[in-house]
Protein backbone atom coordinates (compact mmCIF):
# COMPACT_ATOMS: atom_id res chain seq x y z
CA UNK A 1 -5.58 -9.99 -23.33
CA UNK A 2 -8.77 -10.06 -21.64
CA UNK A 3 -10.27 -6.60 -20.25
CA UNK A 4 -9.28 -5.66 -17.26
CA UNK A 5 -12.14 -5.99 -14.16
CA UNK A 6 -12.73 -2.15 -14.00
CA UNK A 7 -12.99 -1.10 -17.47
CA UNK A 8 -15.68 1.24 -17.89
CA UNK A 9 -15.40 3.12 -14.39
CA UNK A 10 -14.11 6.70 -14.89
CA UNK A 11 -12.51 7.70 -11.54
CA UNK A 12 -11.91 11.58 -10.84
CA UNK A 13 -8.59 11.89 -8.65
CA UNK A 14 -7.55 14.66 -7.19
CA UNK A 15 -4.09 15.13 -7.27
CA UNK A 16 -2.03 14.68 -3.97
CA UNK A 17 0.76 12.45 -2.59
CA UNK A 18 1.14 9.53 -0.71
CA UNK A 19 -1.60 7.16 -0.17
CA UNK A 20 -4.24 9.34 -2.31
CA UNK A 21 -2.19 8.24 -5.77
CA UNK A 22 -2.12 4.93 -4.41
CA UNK A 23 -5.23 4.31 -4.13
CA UNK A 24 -5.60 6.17 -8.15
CA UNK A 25 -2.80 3.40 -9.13
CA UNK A 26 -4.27 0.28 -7.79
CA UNK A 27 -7.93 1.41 -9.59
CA UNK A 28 -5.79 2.36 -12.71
CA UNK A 29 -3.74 -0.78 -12.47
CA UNK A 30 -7.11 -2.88 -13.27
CA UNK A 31 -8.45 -1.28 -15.37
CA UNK A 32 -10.44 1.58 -14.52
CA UNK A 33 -10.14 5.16 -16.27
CA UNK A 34 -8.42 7.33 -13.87
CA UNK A 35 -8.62 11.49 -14.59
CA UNK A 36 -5.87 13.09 -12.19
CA UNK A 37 -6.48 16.31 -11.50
CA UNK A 38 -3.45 17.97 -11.10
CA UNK A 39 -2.38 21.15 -8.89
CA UNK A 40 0.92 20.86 -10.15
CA UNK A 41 3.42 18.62 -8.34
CA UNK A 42 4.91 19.64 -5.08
CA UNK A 43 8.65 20.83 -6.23
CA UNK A 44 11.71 18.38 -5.36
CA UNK A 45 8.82 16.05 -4.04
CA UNK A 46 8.01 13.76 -6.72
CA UNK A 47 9.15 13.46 -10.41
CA UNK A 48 6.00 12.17 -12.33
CA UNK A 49 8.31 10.52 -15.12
CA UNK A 50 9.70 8.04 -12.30
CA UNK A 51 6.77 7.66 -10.01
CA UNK A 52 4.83 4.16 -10.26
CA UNK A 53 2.15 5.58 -8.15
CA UNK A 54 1.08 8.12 -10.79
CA UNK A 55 1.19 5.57 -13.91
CA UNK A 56 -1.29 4.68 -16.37
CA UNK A 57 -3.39 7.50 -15.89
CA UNK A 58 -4.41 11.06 -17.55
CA UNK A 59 -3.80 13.98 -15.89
CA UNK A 60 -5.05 17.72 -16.90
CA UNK A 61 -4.00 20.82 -14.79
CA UNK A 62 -6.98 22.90 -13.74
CA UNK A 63 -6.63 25.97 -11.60
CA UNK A 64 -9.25 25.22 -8.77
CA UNK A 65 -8.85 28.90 -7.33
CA UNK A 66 -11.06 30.47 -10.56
CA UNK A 67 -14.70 29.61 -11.04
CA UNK A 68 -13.94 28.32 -14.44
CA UNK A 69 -11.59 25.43 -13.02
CA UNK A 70 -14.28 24.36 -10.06
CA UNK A 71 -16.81 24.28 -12.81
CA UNK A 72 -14.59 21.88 -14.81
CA UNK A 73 -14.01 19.40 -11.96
CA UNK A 74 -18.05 19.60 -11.29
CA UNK A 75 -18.70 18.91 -14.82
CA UNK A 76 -15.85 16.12 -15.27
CA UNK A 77 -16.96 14.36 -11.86
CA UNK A 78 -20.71 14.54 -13.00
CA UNK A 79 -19.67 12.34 -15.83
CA UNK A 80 -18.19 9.92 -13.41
CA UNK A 81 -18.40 6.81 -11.33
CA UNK A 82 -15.88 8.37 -8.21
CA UNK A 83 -14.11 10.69 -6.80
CA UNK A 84 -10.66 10.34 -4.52
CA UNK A 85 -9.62 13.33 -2.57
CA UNK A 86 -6.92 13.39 -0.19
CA UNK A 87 -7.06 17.03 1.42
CA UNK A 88 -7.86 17.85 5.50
CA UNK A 89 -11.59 18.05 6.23
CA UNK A 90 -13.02 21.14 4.94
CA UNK A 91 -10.68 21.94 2.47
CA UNK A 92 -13.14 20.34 -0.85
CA UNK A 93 -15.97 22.17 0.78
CA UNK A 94 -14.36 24.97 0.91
CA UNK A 95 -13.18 24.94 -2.97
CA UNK A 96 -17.40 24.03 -3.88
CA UNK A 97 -16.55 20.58 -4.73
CA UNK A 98 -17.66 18.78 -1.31
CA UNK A 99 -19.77 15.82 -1.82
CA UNK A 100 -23.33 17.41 -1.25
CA UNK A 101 -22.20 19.76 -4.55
CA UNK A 102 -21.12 16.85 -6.62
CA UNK A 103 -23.71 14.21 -5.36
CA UNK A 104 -26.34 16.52 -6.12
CA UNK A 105 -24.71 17.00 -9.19
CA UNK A 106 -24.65 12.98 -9.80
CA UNK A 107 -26.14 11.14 -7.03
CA UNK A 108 -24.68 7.64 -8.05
CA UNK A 109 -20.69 9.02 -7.37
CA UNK A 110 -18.41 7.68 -5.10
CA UNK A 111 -17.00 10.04 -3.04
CA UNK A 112 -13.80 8.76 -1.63
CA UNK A 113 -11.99 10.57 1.61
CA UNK A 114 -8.58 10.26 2.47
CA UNK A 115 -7.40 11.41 5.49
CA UNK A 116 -5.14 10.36 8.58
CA UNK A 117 -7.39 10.79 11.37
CA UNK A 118 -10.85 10.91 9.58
CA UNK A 119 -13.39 13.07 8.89
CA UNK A 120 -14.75 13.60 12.43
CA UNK A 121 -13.11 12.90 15.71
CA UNK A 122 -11.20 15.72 17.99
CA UNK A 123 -7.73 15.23 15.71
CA UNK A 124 -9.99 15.63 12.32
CA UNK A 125 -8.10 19.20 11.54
CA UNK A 126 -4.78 18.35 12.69
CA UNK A 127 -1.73 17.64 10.71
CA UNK A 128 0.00 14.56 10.74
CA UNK A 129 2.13 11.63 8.88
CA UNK A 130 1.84 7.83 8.96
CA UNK A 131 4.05 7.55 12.15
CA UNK A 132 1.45 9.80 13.69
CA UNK A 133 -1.75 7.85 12.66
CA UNK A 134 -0.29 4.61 13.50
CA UNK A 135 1.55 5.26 16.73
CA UNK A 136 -1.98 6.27 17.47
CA UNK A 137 -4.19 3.23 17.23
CA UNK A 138 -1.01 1.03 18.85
CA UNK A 139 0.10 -0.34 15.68
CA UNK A 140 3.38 1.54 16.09
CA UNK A 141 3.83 0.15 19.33
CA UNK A 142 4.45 -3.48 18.04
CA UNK A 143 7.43 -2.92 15.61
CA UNK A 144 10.99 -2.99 17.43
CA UNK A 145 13.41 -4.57 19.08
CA UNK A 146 13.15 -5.77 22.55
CA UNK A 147 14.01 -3.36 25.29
CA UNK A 148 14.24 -0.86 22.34
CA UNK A 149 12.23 1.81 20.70
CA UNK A 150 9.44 1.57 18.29
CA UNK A 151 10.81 1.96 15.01
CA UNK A 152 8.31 2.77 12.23
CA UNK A 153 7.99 0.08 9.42
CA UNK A 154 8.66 3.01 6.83
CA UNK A 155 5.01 4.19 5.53
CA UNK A 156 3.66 0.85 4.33
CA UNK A 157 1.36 0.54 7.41
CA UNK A 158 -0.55 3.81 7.25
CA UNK A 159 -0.35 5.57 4.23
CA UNK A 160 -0.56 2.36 1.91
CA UNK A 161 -1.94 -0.67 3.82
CA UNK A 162 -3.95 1.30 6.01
CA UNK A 163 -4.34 4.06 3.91
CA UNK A 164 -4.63 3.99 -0.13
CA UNK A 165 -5.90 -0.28 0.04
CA UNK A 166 -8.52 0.58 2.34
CA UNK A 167 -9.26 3.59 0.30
CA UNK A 168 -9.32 1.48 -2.94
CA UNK A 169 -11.56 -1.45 -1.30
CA UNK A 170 -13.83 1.05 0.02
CA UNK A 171 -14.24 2.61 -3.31
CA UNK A 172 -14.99 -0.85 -4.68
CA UNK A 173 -17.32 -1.95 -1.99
CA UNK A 174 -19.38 1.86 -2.91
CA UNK A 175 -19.22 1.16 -6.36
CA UNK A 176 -20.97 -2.11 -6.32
CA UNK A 177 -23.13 -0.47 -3.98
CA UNK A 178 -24.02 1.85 -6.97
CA UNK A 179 -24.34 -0.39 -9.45
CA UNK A 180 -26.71 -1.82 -7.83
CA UNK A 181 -28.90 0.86 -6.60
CA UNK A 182 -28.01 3.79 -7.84
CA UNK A 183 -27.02 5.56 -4.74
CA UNK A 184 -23.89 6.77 -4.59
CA UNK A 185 -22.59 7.85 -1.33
CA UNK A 186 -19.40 8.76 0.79
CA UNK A 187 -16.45 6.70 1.76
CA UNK A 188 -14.37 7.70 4.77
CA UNK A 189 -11.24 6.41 4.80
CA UNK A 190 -8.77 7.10 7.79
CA UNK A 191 -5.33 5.70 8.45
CA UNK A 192 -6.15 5.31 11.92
CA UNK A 193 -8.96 3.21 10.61
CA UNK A 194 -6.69 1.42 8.54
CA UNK A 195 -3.56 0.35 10.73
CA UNK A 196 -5.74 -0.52 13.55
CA UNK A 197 -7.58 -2.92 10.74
CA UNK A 198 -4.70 -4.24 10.13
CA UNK A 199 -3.88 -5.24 13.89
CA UNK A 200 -6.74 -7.14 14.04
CA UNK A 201 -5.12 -10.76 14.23
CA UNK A 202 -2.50 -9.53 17.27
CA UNK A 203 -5.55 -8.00 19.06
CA UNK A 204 -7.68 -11.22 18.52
CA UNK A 205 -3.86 -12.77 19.97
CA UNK A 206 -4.15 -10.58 22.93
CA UNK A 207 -7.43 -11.51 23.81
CA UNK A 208 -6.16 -14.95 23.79
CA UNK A 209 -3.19 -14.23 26.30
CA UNK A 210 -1.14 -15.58 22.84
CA UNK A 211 0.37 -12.15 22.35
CA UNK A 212 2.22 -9.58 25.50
CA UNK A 213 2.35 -5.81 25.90
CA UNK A 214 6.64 -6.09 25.38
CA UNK A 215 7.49 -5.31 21.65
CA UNK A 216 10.11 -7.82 20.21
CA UNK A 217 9.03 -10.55 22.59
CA UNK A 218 6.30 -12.27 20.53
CA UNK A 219 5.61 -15.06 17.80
CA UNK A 220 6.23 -12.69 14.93
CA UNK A 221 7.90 -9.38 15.94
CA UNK A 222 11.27 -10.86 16.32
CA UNK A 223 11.06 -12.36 20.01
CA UNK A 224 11.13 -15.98 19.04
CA UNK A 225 14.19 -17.01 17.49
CA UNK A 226 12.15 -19.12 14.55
CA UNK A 227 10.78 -16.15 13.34
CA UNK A 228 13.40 -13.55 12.93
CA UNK A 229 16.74 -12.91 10.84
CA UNK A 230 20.23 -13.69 10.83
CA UNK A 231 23.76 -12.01 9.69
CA UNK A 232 25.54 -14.32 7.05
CA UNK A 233 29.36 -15.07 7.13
CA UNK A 234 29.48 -12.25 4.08
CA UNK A 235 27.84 -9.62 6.11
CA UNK A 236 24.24 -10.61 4.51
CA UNK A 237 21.61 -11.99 6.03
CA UNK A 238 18.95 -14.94 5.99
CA UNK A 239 15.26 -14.81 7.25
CA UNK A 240 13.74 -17.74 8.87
CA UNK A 241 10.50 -18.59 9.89
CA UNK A 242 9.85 -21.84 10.55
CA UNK A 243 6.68 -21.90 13.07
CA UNK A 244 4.74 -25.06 12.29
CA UNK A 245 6.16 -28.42 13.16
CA UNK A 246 7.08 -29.85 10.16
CA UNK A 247 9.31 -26.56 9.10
CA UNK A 248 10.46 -26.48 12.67
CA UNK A 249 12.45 -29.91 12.00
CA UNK A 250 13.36 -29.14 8.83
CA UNK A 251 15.26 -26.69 10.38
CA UNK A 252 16.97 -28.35 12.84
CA UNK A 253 17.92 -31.12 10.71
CA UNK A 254 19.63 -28.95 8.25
CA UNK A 255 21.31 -27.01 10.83
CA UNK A 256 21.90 -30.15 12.49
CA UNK A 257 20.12 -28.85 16.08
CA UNK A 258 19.85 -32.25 17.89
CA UNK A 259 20.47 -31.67 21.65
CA UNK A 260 17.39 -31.53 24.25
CA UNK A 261 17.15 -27.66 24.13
CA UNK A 262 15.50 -27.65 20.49
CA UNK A 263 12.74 -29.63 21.51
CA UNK A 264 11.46 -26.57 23.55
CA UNK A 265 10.49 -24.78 20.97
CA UNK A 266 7.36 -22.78 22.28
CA UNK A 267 9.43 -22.28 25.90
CA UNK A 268 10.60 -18.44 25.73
CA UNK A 269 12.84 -18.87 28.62
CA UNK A 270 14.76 -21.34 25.87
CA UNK A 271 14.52 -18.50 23.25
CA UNK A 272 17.89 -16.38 24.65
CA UNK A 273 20.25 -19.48 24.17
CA UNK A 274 18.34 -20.73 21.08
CA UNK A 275 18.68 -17.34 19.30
CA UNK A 276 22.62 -17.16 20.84
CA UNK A 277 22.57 -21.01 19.20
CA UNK A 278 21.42 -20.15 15.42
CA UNK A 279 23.47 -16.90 15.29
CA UNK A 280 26.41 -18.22 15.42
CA UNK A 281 25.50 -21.32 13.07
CA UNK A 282 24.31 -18.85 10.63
CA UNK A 283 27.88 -16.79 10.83
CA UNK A 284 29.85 -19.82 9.73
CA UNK A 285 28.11 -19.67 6.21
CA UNK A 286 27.19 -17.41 3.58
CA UNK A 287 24.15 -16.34 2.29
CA UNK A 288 23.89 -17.64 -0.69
CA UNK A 289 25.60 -20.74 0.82
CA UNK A 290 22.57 -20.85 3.14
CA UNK A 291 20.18 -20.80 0.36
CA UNK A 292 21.52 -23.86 -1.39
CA UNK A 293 21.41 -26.16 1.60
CA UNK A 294 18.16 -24.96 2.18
CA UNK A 295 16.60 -25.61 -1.05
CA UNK A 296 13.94 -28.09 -0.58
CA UNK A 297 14.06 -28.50 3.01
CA UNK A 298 11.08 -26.97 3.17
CA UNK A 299 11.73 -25.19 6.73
CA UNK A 300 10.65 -21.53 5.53
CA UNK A 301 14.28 -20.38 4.91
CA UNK A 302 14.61 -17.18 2.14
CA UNK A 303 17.71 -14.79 1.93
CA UNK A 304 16.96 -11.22 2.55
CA UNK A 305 17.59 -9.57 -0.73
CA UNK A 306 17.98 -6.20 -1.61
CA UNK A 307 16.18 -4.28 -4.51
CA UNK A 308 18.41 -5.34 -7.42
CA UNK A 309 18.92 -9.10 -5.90
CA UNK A 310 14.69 -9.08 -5.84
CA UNK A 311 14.21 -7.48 -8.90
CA UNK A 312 16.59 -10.25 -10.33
CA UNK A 313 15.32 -13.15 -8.46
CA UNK A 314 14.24 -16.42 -10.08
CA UNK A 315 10.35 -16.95 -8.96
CA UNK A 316 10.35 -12.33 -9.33
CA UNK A 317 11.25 -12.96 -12.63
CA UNK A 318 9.04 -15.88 -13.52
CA UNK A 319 6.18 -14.28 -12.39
CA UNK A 320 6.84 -10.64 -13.48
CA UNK A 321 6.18 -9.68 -10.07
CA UNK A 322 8.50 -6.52 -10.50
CA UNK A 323 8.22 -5.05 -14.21
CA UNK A 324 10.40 -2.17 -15.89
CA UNK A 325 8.21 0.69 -17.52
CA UNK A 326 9.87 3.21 -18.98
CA UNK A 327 13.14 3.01 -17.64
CA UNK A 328 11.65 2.44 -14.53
CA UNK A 329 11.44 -1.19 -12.14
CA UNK A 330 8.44 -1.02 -10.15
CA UNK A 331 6.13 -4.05 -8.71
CA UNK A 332 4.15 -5.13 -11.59
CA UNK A 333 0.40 -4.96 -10.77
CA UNK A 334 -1.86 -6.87 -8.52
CA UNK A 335 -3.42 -9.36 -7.76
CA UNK A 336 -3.97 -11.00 -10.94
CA UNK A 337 -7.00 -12.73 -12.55
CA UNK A 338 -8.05 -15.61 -13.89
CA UNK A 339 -10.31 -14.28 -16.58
CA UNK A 340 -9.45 -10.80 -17.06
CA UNK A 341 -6.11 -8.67 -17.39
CA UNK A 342 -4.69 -6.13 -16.15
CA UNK A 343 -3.14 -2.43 -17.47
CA UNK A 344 0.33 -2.77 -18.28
CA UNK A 345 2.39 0.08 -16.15
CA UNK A 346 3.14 3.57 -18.43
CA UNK A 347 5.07 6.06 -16.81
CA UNK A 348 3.27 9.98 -16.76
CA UNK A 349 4.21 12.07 -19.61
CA UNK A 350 4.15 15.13 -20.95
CA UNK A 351 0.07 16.61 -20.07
CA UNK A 352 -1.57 17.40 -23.39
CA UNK A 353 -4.42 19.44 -21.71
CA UNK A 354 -6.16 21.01 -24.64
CA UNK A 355 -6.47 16.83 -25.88
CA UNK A 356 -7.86 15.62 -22.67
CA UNK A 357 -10.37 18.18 -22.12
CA UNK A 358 -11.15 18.31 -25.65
CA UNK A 359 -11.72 14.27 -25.13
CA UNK A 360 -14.09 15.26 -22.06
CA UNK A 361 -16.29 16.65 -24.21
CA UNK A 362 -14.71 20.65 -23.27
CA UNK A 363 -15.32 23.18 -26.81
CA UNK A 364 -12.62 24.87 -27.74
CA UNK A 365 -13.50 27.68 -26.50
CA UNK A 366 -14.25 26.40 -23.40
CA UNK A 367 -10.76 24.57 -23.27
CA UNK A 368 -9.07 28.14 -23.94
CA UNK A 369 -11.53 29.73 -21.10
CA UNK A 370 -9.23 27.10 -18.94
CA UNK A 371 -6.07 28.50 -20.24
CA UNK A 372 -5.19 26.05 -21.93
């Protein structure tokens, strides 16, 4: 296979949870050398062994409250291309490892922050989880029902989207930046940032008068009955979104929607009766039912499957998009490349310390100064 894109990059991470180890997996994933620095995990929390977001990638415990372990990280990271930390503000300045100690130490590192509200800003210090960050910037705002509340789209919006992607393409973007000058410098990345980033085509909607303040009353968050999902005879449920013309049709020729009412499609004051309309077509059916006279209708029609059904699933399988490593299924990484590969997934093990320092370039003696 051909060498993954980042081979060659040594990337210091700093162990943590959440959108940090993200970040570490998606730069691991393609190739780049990933050290994890690990504080030990927090208990009941996380078992490495299972984890996808801490594969294919070293770790080596080092006890950052002695001067011997602070020196190690400074004299690992001044051997590297980045850095990913994922504490509050403060708290790697106030261990010695803050980026004007290790960019003096090697001025061409990448020193990537993660953080939910940023480095600066009046919330900088306080505490906080992805339904903080993006309930925030609005983002939360947009997800739920009509007339209900606003119902957090688990943690993919802030810690991951907003969070450990724009973490990993800022540590991309200051890596090239290094390459080709030298310079190394820091990257703030903040989940507010992030999930307002990735609100930026229902803001440019706004703007337009295309998109209104009312949650669940839109194009896309469930208020048009095109776009949105539907219980199944066998208590399962299909997804439809067919927005554009052509898919439009489709639909209504499979499910047979003739009368005058379908050809107000972009009406909302039609939506009620239309979404009353394709419920109870949808009930008379099941799923799977569904899916067959669907198939190559080509009106945007998928079931809505659950892990196993996914993980089983036809084009899944064909394209590997979800892999098992070690016992484990987990999505497979990407994107993928034309000419180069990627790592295949590998579970954490069992930490050999002693080997990984001693493949840093740490003595012996120094290793056993460590404690290990």
């Amino acid at each position: 296979m051909a060498s993954p894109p980042l081979a060659g990059l040594r990337i210091v991470e700093m162990a943590g949870i959440g959108p940090g180890p993200f970040c570490g997996m998606m730069l691991a994933d393609h190739g780049a050398e990933v050290i994890r620095i690990d504080r030990g995990v927090q208990p009941g929390f996380s078992d490495p062994a299972k984890d996808p977001l801490l594969r294919s990638r070293r770790a080596v415990a080092l006890d950052l409250k002695t001067p011997q372990g602070i020196a190690a990280v400074r004299r690992i990271a001044a051997d590297a291309d980045g850095l990913i930390e994922g504490f509050r503000p403060g708290v790697m300045e106030r261990l010695g490892l803050g980026p004007d100690v290790l960019l003096a130490d090697n001025p061409r590192l990448v020193y990537g922050r993660m953080t939910g509200w940023g480095q600066d800003g009046p919330l900088a210090q306080e505490p906080g989880h992805d339904i903080n960050y993006i309930a925030l910037t609005g983002t939360l705002h947009a997800f739920g029902r009509a007339g209900d509340k606003p119902s957090p789209p688990i943690n993919m919006v802030g810690d991951f989207g907003g969070g450990g992607m724009l973490l990993a393409f800022g540590m991309l973007a200051g890596l090239l930046h290094a390459q080709r000058t030298g310079e190394g410098q820091i990257v703030d990345a903040a989940m507010t940032d992030g999930s307002a980033l990735l609100m930026s085509m229902i803001w440019g909607f706004r703007a337009m008068g295309r998109w209104g303040d009312a949650r669940g009353t839109n194009l896309l968050d469930g208020g048009a009955p095109f776009y949105d999902t539907y219980a199944t005879q066998d208590g399962k449920w299909i997804a439809v979104g067919a927005i554009e013309p052509a898919f439009y049709a489709a639909l209504r020729r499979v499910l047979h929607l003739h009368d005058a009412l379908w050809d107000r499609q972009f009406d909302p004051r039609s939506w009620p009766a239309m979404r009353d309309a394709l419920a109870a077509r949808f009930l008379t059916g099941t799923r799977d039912a569904w899916v067959l006279a669907f198939a190559g209708a080509e009106a945007c029609v998928t079931p809505v499957l659950d892990y196993d059904e996914a993980a089983a699933h036809a084009h899944n399988a064909a394209r590997g998009t979800l892999t098992v490593a070690d016992g484990v299924t987990q999505p497979a990484p990407a994107p993928r490349y034309s000419a180069s590969g990627t790592v295949a997934p590998a579970l954490a093990t069992a930490r050999d310390d002693a080997e990984i320092l001693d493949s840093l370039g740490f003595t012996a003696a120094e290793v056993a100064d460590l404690g290990h």
